[in-house]
PDB file of N, CA and C in Angstrom:
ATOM      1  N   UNK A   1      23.735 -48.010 -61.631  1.00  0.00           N
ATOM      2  CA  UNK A   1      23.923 -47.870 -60.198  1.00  0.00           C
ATOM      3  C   UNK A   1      22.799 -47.011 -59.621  1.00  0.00           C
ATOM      4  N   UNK A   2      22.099 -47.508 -58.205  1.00  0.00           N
ATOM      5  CA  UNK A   2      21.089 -46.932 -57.927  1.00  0.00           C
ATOM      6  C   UNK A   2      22.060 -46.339 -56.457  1.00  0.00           C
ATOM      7  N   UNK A   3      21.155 -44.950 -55.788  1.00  0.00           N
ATOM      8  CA  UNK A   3      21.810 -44.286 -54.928  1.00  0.00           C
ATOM      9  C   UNK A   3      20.569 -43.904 -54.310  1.00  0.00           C
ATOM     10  N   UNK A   4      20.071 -44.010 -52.939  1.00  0.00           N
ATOM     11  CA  UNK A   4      19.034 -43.424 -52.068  1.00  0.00           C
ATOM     12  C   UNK A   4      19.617 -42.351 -51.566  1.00  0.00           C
ATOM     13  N   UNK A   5      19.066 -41.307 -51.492  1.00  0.00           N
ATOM     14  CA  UNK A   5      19.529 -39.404 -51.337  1.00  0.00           C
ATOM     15  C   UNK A   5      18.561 -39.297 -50.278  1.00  0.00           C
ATOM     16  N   UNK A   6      18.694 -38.830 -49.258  1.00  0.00           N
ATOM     17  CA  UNK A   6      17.986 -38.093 -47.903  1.00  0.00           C
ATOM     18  C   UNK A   6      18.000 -36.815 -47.576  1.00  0.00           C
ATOM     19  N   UNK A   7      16.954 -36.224 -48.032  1.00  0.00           N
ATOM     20  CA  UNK A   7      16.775 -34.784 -48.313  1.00  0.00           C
ATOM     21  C   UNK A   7      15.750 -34.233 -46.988  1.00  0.00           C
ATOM     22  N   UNK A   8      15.959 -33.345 -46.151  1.00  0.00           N
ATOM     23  CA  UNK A   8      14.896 -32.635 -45.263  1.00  0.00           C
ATOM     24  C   UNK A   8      14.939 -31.043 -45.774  1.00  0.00           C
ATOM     25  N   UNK A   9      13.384 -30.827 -46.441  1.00  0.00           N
ATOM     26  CA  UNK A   9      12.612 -29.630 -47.055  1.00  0.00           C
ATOM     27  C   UNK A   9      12.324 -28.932 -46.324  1.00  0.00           C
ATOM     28  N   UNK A  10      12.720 -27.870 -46.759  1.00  0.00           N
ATOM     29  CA  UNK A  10      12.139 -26.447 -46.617  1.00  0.00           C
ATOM     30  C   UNK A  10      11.228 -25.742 -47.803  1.00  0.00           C
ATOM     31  N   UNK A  11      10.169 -25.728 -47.718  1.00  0.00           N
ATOM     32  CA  UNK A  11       9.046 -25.802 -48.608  1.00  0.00           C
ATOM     33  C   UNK A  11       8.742 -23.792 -48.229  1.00  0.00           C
ATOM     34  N   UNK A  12       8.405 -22.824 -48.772  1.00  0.00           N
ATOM     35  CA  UNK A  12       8.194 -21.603 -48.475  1.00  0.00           C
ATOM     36  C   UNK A  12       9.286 -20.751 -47.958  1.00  0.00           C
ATOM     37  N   UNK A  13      10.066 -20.970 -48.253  1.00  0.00           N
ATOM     38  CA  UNK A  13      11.089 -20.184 -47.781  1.00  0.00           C
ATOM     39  C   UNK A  13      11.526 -18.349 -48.864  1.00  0.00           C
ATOM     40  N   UNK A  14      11.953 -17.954 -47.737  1.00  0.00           N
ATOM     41  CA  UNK A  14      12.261 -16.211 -48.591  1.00  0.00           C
ATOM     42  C   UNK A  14      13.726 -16.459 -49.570  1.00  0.00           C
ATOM     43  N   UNK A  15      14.631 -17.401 -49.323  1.00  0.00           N
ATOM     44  CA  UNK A  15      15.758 -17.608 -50.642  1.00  0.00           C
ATOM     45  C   UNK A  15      15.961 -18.747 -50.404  1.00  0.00           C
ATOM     46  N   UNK A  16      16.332 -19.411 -51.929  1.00  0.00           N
ATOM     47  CA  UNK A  16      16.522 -20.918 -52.000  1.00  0.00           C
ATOM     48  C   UNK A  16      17.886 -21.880 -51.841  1.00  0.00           C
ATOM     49  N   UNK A  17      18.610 -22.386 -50.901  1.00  0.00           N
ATOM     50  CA  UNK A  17      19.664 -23.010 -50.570  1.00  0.00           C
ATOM     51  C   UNK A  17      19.605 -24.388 -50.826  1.00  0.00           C
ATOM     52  N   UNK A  18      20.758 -24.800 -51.056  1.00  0.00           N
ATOM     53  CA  UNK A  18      20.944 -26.358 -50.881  1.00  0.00           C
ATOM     54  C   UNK A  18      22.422 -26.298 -50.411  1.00  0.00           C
ATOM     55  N   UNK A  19      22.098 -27.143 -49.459  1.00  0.00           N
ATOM     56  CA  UNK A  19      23.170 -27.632 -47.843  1.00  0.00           C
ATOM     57  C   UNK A  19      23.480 -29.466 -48.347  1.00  0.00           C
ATOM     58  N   UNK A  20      24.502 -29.617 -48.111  1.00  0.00           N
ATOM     59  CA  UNK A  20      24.946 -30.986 -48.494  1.00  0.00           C
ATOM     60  C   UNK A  20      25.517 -31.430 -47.187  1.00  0.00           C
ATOM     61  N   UNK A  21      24.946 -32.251 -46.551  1.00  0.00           N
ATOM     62  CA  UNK A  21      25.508 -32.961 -44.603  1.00  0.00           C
ATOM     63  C   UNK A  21      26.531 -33.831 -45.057  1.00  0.00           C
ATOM     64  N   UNK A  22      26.074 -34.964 -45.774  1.00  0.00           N
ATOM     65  CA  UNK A  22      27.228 -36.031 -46.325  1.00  0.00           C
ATOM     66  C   UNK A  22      27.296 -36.789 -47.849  1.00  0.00           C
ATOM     67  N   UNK A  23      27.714 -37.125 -47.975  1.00  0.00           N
ATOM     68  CA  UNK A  23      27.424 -37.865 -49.483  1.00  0.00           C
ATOM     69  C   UNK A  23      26.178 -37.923 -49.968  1.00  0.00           C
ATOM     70  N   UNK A  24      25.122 -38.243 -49.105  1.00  0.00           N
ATOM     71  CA  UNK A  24      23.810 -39.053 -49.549  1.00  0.00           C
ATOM     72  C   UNK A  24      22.705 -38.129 -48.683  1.00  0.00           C
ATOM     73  N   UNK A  25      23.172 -37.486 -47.881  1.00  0.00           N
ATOM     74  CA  UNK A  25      22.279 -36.281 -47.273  1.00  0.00           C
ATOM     75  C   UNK A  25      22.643 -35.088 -47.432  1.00  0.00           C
ATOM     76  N   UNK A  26      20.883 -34.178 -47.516  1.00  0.00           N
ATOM     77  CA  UNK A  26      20.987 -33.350 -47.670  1.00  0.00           C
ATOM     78  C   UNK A  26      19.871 -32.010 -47.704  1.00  0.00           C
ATOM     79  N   UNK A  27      19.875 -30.963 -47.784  1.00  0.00           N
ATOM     80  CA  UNK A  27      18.960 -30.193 -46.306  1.00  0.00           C
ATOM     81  C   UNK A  27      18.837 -28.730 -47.867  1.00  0.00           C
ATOM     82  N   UNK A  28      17.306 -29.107 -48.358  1.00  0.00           N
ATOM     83  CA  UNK A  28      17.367 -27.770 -49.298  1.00  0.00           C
ATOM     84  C   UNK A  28      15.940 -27.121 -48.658  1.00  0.00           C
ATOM     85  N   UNK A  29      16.151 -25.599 -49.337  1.00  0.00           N
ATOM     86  CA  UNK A  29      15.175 -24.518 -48.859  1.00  0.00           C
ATOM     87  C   UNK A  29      14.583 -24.214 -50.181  1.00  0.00           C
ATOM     88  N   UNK A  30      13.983 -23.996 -50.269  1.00  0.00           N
ATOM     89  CA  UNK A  30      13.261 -23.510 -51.843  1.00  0.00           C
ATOM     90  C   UNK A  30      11.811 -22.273 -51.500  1.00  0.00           C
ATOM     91  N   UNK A  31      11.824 -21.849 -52.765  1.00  0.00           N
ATOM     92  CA  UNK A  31      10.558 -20.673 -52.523  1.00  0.00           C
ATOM     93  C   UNK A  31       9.223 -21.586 -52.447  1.00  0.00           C
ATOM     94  N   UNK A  32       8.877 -22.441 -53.005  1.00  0.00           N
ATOM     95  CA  UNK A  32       7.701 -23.194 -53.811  1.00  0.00           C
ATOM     96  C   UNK A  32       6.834 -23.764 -52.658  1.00  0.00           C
ATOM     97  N   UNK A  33       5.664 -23.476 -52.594  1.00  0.00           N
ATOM     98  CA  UNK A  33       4.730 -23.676 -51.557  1.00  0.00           C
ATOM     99  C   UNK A  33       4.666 -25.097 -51.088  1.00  0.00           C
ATOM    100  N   UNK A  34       4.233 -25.549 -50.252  1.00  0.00           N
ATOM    101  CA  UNK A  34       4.304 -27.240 -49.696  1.00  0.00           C
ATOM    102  C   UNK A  34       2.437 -27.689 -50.296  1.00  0.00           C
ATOM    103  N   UNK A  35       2.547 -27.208 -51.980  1.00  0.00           N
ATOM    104  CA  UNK A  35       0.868 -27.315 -51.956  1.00  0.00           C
ATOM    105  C   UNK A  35       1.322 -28.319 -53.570  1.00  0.00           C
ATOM    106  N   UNK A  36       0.341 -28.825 -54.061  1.00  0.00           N
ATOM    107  CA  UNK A  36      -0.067 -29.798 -54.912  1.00  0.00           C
ATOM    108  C   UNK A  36       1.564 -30.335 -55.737  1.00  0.00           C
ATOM    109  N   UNK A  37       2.461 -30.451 -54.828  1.00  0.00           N
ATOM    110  CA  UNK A  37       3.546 -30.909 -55.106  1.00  0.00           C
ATOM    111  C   UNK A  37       5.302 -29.791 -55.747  1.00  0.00           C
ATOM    112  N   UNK A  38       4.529 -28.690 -55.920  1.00  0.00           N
ATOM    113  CA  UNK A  38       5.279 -27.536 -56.133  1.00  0.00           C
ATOM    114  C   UNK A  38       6.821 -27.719 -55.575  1.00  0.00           C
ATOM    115  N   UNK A  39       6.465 -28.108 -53.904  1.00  0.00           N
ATOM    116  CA  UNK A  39       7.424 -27.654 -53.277  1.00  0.00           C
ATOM    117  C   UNK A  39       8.695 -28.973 -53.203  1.00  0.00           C
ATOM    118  N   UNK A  40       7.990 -30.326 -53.849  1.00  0.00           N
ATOM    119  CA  UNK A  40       8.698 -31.617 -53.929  1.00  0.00           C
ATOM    120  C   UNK A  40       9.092 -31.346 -55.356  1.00  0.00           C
ATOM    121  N   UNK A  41       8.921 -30.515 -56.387  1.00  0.00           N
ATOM    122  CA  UNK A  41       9.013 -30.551 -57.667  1.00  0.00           C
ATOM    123  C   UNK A  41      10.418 -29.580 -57.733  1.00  0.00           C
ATOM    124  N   UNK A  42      10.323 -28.359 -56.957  1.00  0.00           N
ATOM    125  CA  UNK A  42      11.558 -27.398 -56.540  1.00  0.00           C
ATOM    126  C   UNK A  42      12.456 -27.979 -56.103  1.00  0.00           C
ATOM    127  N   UNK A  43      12.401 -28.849 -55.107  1.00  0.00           N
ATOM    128  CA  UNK A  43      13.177 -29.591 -54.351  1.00  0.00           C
ATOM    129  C   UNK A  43      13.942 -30.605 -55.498  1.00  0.00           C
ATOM    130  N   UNK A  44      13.398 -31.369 -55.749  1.00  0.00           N
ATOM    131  CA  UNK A  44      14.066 -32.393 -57.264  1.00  0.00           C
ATOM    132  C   UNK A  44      14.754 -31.547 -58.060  1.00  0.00           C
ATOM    133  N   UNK A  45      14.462 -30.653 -58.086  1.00  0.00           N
ATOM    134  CA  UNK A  45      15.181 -29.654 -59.407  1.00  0.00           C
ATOM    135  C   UNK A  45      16.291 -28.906 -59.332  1.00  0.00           C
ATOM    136  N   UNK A  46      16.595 -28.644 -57.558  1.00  0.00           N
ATOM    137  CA  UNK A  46      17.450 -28.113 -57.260  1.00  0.00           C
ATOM    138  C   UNK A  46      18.393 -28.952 -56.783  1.00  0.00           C
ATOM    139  N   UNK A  47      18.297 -30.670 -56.601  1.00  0.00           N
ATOM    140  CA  UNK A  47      19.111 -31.704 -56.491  1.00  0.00           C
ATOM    141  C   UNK A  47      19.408 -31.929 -57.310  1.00  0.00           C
ATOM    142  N   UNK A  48      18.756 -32.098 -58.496  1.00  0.00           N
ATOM    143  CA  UNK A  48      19.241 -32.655 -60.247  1.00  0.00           C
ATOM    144  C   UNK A  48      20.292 -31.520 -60.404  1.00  0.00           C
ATOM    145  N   UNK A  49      20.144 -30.457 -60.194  1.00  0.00           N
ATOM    146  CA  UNK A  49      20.758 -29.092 -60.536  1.00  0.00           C
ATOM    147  C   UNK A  49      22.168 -29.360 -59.736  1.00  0.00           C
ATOM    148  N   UNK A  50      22.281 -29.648 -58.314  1.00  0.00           N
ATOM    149  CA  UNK A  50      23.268 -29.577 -57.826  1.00  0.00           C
ATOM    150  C   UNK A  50      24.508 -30.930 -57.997  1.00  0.00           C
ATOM    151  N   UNK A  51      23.411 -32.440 -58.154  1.00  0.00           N
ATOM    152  CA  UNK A  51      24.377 -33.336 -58.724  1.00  0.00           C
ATOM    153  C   UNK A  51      25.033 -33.097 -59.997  1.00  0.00           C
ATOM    154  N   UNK A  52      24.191 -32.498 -60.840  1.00  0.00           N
ATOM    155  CA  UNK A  52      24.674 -32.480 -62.299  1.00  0.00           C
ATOM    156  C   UNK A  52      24.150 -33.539 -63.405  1.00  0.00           C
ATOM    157  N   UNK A  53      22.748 -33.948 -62.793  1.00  0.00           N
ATOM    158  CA  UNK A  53      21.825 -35.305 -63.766  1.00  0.00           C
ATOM    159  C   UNK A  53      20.583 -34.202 -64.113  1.00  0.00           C
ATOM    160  N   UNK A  54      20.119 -35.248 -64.773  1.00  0.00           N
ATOM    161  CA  UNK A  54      18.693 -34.354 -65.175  1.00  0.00           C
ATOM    162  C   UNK A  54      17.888 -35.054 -64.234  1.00  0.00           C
ATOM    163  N   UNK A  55      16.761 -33.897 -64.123  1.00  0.00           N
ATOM    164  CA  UNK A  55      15.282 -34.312 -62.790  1.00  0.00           C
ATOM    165  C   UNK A  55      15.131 -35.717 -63.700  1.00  0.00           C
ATOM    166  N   UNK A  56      14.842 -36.267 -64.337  1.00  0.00           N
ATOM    167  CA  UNK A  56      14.071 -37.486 -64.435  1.00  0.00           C
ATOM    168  C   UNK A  56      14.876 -38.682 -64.300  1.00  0.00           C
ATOM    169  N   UNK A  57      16.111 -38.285 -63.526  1.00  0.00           N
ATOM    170  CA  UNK A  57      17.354 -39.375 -62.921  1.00  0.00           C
ATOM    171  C   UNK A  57      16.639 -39.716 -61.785  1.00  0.00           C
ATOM    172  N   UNK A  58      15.751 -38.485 -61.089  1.00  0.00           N
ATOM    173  CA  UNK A  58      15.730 -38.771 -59.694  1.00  0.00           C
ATOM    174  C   UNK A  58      14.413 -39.034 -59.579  1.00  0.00           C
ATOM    175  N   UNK A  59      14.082 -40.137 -58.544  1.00  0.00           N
ATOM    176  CA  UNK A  59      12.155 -40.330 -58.248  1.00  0.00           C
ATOM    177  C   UNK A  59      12.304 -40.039 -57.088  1.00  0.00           C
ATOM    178  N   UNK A  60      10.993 -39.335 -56.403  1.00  0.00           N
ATOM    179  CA  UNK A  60      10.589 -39.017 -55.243  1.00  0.00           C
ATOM    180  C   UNK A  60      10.194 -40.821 -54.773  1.00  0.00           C
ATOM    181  N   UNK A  61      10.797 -41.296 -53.532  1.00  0.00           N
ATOM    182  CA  UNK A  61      10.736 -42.728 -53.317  1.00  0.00           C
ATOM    183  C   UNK A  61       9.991 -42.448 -51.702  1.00  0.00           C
ATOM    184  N   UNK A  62       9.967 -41.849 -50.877  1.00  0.00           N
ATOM    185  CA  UNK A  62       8.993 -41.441 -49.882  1.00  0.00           C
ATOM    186  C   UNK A  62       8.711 -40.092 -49.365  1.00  0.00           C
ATOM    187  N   UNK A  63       8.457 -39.795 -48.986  1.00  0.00           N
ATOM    188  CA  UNK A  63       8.049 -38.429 -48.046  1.00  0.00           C
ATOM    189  C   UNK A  63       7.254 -37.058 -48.938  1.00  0.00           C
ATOM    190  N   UNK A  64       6.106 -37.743 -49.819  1.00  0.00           N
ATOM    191  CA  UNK A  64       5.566 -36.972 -50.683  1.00  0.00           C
ATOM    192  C   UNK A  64       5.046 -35.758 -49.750  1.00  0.00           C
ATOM    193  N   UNK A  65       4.659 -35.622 -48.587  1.00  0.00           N
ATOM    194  CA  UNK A  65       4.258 -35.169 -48.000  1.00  0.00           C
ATOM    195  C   UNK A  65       4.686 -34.630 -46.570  1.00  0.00           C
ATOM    196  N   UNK A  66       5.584 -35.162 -46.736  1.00  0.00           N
ATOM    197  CA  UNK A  66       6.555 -34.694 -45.039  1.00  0.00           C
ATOM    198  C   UNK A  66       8.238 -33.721 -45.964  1.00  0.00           C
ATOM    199  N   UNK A  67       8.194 -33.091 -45.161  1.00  0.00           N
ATOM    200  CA  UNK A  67       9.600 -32.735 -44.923  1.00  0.00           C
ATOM    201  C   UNK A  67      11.265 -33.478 -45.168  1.00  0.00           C
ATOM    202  N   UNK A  68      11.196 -34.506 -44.944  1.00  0.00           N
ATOM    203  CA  UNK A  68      11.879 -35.823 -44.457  1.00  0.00           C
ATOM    204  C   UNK A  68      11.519 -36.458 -45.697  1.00  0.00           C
ATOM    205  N   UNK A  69      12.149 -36.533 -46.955  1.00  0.00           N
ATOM    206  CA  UNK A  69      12.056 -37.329 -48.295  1.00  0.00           C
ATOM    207  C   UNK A  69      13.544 -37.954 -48.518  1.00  0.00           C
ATOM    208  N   UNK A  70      13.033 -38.878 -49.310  1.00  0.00           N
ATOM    209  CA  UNK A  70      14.076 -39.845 -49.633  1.00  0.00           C
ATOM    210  C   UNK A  70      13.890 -40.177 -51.470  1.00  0.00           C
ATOM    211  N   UNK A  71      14.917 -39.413 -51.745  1.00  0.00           N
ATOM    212  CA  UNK A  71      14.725 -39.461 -53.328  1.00  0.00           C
ATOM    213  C   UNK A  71      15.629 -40.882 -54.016  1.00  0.00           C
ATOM    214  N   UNK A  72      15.568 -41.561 -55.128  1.00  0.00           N
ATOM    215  CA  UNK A  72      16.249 -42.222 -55.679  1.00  0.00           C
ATOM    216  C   UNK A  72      17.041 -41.920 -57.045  1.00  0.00           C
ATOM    217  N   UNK A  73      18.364 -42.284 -57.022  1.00  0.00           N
ATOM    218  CA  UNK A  73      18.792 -41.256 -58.043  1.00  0.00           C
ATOM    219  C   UNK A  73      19.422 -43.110 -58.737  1.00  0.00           C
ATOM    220  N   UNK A  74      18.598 -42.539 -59.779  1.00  0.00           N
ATOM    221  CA  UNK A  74      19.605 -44.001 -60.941  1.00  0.00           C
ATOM    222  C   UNK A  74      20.289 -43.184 -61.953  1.00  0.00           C
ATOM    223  N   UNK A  75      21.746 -44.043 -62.502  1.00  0.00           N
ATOM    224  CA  UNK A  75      22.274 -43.442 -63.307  1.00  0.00           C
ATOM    225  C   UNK A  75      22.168 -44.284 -64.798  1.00  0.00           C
TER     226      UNK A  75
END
């Protein structure tokens, strides 16, 4: 089963949260700079962390570079 996840980043932040809006969205803060992928790598890790899969369940599927990402989670 495949699942598209809608995540809006907070890339530099002073403490790291993850906010859950609805099933499939969801709004995290992380320390990790918005620089050579750090801050998309924090971000995955703290979703794998909060579903309960391992990071390599989930692919970054757009927003390598924006705020506004859309991860894919296969099980």
């Amino acid at each position: 089963m495949e699942q598209y996840l809608k995540v809006k980043a907070h890339a530099g932040e002073k403490k790291e949260k993850l906010l859950q809006k609805t099933p499939d969205s969801f709004e995290i803060w992380v320390k990790a700079p918005a620089e050579r992928g750090l801050a998309n790598a924090a971000v995955r890790a703290a979703l794998a962390a909060h579903l309960g899969v391992a990071e390599n369940k989930l692919s970054l599927v757009k927003g390598a570079a924006s705020p506004a990402k859309i991860f894919l989670l296969r099980q």
